[in-house]
PDB file of N, CA and C in Angstrom:
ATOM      1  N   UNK A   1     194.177 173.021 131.531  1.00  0.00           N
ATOM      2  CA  UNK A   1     192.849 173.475 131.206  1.00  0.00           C
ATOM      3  C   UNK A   1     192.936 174.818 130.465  1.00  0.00           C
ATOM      4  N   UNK A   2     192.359 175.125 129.523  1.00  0.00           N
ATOM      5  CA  UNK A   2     192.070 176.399 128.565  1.00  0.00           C
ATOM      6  C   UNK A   2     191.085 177.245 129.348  1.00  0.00           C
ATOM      7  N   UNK A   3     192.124 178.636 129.131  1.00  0.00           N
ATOM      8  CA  UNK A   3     191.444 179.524 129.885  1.00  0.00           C
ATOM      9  C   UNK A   3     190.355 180.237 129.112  1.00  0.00           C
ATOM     10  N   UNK A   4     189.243 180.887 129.080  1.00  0.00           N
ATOM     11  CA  UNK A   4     188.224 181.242 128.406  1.00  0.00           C
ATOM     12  C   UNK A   4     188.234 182.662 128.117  1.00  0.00           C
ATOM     13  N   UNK A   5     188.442 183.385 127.129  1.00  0.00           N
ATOM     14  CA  UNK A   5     188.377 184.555 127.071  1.00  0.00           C
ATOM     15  C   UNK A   5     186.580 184.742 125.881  1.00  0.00           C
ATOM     16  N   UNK A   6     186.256 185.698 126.734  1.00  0.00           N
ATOM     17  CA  UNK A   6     184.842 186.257 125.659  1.00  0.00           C
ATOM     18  C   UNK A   6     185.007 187.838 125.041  1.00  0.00           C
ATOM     19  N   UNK A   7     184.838 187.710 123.826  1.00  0.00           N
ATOM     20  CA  UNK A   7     184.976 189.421 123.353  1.00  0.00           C
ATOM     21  C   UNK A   7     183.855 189.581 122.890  1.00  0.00           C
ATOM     22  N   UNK A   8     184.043 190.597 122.409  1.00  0.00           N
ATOM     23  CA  UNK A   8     182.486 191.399 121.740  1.00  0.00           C
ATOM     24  C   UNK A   8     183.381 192.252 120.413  1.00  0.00           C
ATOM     25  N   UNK A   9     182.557 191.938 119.908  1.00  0.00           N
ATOM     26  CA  UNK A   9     182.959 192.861 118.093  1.00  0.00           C
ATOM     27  C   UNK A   9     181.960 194.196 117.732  1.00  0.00           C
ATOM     28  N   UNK A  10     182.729 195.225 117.851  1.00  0.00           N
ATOM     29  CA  UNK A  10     181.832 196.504 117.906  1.00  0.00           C
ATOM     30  C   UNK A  10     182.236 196.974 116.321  1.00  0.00           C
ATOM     31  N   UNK A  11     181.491 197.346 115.262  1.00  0.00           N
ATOM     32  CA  UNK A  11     182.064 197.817 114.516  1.00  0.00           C
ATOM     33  C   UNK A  11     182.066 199.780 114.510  1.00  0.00           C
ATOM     34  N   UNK A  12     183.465 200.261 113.777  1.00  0.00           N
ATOM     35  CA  UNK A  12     183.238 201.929 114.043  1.00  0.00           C
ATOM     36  C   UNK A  12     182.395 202.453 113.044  1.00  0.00           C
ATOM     37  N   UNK A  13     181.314 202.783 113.460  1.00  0.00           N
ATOM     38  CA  UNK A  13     180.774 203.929 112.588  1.00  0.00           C
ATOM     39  C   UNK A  13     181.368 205.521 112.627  1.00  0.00           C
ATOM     40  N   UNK A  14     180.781 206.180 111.235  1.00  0.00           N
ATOM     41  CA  UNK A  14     180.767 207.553 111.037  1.00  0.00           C
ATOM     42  C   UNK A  14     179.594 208.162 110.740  1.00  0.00           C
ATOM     43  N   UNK A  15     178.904 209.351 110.488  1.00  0.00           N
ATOM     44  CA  UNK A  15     177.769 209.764 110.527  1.00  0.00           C
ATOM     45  C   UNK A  15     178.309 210.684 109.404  1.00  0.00           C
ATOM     46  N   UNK A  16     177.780 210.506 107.937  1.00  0.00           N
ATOM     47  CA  UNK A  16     177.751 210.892 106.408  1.00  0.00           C
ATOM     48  C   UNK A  16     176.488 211.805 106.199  1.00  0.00           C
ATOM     49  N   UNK A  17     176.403 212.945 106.653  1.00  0.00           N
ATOM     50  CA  UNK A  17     174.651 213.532 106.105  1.00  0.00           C
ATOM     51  C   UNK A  17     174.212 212.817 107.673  1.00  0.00           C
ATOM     52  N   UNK A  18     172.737 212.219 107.304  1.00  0.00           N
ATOM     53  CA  UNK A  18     171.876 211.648 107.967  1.00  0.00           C
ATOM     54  C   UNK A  18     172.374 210.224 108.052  1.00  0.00           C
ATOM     55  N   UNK A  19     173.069 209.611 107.436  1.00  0.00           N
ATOM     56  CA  UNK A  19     173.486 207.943 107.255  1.00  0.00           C
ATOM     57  C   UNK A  19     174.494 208.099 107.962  1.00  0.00           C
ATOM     58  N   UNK A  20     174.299 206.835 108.330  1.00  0.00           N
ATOM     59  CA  UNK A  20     175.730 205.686 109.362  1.00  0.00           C
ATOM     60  C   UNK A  20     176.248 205.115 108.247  1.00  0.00           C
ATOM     61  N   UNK A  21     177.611 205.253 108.881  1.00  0.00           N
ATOM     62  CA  UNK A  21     178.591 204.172 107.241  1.00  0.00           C
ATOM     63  C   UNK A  21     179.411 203.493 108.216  1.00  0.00           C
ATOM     64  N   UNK A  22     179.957 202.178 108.054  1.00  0.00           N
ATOM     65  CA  UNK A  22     180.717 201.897 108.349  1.00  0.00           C
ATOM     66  C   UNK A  22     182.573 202.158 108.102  1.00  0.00           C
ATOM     67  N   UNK A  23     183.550 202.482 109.087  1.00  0.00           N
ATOM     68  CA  UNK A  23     185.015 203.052 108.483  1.00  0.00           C
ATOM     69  C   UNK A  23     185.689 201.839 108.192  1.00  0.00           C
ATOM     70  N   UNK A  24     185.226 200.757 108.058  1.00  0.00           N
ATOM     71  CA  UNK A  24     186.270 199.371 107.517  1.00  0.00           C
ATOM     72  C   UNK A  24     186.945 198.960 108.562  1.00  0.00           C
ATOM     73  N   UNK A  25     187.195 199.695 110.251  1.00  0.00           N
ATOM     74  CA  UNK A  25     187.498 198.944 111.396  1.00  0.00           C
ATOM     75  C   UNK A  25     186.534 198.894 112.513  1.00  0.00           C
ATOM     76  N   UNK A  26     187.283 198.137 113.076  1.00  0.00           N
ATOM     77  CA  UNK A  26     186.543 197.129 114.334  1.00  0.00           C
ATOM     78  C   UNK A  26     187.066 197.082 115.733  1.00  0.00           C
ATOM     79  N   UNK A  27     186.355 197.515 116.755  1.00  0.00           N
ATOM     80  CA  UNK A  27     187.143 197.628 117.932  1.00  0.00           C
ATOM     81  C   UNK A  27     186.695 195.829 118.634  1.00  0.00           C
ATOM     82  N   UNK A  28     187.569 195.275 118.994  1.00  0.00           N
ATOM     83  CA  UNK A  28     187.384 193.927 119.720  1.00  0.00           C
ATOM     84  C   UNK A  28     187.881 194.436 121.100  1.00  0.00           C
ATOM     85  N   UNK A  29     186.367 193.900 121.839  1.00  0.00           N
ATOM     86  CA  UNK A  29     186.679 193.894 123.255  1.00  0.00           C
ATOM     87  C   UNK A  29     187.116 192.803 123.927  1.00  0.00           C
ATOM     88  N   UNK A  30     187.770 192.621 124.930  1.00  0.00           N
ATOM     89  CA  UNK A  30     188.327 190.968 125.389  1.00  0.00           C
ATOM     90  C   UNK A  30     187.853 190.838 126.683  1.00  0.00           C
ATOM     91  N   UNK A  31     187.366 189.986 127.161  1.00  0.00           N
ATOM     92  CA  UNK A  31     187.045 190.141 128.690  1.00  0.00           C
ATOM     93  C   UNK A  31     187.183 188.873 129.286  1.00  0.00           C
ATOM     94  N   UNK A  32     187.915 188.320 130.456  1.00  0.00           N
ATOM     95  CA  UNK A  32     188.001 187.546 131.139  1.00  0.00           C
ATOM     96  C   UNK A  32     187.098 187.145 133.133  1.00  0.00           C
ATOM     97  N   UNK A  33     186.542 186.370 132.721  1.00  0.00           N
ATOM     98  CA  UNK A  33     185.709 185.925 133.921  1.00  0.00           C
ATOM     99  C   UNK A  33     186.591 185.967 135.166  1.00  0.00           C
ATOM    100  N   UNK A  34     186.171 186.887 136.116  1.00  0.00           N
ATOM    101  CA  UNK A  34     187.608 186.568 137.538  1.00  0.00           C
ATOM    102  C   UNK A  34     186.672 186.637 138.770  1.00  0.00           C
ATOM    103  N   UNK A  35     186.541 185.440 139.519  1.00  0.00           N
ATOM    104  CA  UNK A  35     185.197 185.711 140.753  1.00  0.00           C
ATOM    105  C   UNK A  35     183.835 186.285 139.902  1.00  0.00           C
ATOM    106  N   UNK A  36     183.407 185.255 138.787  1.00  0.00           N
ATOM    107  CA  UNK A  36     182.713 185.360 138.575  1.00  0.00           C
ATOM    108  C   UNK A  36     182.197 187.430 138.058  1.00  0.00           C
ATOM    109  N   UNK A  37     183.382 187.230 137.934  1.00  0.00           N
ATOM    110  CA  UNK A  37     182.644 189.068 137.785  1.00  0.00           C
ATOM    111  C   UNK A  37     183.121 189.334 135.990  1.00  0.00           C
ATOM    112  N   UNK A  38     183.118 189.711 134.755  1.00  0.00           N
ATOM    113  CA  UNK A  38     183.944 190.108 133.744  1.00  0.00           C
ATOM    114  C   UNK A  38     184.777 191.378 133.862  1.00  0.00           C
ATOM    115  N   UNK A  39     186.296 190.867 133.429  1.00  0.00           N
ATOM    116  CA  UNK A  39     187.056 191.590 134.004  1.00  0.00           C
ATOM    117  C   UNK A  39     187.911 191.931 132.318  1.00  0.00           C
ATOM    118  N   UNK A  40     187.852 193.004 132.373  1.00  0.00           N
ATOM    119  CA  UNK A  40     188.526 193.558 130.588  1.00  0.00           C
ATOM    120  C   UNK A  40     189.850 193.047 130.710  1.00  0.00           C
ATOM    121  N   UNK A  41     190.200 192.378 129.691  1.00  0.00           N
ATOM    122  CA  UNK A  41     191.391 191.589 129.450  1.00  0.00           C
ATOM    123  C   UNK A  41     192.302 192.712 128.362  1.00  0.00           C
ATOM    124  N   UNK A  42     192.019 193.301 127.163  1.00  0.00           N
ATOM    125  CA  UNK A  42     192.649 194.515 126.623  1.00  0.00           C
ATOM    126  C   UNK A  42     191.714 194.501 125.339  1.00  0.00           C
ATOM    127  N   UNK A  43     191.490 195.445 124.493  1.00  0.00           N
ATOM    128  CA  UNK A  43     190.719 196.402 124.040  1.00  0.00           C
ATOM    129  C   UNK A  43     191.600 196.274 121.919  1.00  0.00           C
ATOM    130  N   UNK A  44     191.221 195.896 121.632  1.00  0.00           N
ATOM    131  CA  UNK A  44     192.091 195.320 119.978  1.00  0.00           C
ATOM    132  C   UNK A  44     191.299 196.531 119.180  1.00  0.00           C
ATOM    133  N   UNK A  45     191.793 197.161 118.171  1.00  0.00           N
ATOM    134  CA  UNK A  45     191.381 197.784 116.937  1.00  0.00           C
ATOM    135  C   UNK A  45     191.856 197.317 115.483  1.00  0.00           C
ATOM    136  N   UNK A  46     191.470 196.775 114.594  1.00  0.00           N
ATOM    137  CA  UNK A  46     191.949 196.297 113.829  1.00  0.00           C
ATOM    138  C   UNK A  46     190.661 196.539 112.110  1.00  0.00           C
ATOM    139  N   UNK A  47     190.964 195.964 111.286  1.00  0.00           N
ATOM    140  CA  UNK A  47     190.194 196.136 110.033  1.00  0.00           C
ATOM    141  C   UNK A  47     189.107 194.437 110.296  1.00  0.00           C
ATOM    142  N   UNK A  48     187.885 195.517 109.310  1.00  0.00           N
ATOM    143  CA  UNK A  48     186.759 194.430 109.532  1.00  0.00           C
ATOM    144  C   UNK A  48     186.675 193.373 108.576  1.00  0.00           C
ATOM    145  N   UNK A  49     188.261 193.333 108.061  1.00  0.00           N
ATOM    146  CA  UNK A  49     188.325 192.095 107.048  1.00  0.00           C
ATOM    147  C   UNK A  49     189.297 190.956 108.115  1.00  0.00           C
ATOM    148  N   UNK A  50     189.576 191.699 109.033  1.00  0.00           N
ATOM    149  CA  UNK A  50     190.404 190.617 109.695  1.00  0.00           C
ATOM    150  C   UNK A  50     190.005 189.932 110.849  1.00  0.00           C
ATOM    151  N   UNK A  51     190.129 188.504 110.983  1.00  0.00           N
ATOM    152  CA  UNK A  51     189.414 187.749 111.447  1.00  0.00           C
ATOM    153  C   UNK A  51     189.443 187.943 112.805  1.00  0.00           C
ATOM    154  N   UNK A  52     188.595 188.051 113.795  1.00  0.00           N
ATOM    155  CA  UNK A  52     188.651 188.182 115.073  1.00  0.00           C
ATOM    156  C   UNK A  52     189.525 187.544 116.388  1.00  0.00           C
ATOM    157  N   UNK A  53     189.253 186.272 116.195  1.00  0.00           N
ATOM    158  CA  UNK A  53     189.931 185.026 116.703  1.00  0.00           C
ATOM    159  C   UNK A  53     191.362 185.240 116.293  1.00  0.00           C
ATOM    160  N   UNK A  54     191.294 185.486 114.955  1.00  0.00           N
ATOM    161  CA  UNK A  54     193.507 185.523 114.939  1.00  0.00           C
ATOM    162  C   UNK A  54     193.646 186.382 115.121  1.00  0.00           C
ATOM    163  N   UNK A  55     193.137 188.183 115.073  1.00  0.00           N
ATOM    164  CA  UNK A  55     193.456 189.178 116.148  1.00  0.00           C
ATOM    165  C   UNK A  55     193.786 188.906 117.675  1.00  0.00           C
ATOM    166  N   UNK A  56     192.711 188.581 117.990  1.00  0.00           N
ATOM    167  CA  UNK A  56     193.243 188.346 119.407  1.00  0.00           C
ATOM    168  C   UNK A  56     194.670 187.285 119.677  1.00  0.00           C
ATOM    169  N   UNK A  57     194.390 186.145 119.024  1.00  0.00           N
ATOM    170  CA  UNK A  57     195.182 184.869 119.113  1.00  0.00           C
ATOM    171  C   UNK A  57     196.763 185.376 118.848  1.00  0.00           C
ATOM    172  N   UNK A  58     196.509 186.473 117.419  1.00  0.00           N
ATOM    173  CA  UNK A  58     198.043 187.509 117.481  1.00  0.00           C
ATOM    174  C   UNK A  58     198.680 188.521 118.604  1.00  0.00           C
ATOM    175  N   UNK A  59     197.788 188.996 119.049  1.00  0.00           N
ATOM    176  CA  UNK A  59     197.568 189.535 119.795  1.00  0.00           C
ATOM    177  C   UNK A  59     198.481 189.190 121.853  1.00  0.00           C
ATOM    178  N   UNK A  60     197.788 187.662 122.058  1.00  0.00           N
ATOM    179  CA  UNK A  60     198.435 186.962 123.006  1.00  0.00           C
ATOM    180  C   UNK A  60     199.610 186.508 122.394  1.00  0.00           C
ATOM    181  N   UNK A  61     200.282 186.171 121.198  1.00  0.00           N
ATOM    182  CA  UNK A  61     201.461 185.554 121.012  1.00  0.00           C
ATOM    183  C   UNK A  61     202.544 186.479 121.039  1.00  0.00           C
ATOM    184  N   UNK A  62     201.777 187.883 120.922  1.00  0.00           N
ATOM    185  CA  UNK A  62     202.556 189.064 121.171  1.00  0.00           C
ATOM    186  C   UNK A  62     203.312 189.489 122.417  1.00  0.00           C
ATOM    187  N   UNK A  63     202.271 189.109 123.215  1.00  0.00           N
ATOM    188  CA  UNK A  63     202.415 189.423 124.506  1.00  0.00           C
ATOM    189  C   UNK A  63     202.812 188.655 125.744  1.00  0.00           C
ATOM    190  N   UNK A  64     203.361 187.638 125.200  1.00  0.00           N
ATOM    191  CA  UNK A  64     203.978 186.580 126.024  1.00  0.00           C
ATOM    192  C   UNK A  64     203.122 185.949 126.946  1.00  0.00           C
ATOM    193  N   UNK A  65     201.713 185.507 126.228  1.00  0.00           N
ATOM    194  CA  UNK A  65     200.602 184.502 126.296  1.00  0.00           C
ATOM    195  C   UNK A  65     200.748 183.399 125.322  1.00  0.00           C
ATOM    196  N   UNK A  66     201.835 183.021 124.476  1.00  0.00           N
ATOM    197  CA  UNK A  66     201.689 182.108 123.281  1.00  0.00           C
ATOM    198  C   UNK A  66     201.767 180.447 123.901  1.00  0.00           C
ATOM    199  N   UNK A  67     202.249 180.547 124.906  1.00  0.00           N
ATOM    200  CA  UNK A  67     202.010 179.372 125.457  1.00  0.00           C
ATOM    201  C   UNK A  67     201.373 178.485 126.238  1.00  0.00           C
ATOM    202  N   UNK A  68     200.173 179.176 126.392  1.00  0.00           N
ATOM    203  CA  UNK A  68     198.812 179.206 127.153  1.00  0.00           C
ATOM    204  C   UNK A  68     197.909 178.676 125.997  1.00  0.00           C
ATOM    205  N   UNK A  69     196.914 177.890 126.462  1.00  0.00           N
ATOM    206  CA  UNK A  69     196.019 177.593 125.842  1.00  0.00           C
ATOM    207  C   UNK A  69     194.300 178.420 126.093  1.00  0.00           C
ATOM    208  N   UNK A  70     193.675 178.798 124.858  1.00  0.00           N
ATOM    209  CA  UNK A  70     193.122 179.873 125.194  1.00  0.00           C
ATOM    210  C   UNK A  70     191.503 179.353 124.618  1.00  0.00           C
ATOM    211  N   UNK A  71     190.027 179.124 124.758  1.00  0.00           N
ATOM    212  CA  UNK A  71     188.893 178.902 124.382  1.00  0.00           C
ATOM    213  C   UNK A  71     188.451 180.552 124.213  1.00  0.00           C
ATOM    214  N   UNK A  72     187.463 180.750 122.978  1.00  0.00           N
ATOM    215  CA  UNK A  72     187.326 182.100 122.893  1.00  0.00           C
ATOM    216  C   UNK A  72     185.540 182.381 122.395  1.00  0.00           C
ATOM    217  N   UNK A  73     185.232 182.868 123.072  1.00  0.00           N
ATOM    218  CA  UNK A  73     183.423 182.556 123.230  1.00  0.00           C
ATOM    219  C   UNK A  73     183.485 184.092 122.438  1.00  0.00           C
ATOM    220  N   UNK A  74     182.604 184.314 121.711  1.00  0.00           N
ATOM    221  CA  UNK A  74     181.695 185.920 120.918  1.00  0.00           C
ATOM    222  C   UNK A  74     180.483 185.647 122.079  1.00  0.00           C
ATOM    223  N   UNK A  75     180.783 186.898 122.271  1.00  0.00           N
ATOM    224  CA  UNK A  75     179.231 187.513 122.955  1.00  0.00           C
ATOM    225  C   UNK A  75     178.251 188.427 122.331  1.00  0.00           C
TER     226      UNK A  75
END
């Protein structure tokens, strides 16, 4: 059975004058369901051209998760 991980995609702002700009990265949060409670799985920074899903997905193959099967929900 595939375990379910849910992240959230925050992008970084900066404050230019009075304007918000975006800096071209992205913090991805990861969080895993444990007793029903969400439990932070680890915390990704990466550029907002790069795709979320293969961040993370790089991310576990890194870390000696590559052989796990993984479902990945955006919140």
């Amino acid at each position: 059975m595939k375990r379910k991980l849910y992240y959230v995609v925050e992008k970084e702002l900066t404050q230019v004058g009075d304007i918000e700009e975006t800096t071209g990265m992205k913090d991805i949060l990861v969080y895993e369901m444990i007793k029903n409670e969400p439990k932070r799985f680890t915390q990704l920074d990466c550029s907002n051209e790069e795709n979320s899903v293969t961040a993370i997905q790089n991310y576990l193959n890194d870390n000696g998760y590559g052989d796990e099967e993984f479902e990945f929900k955006q919140l």
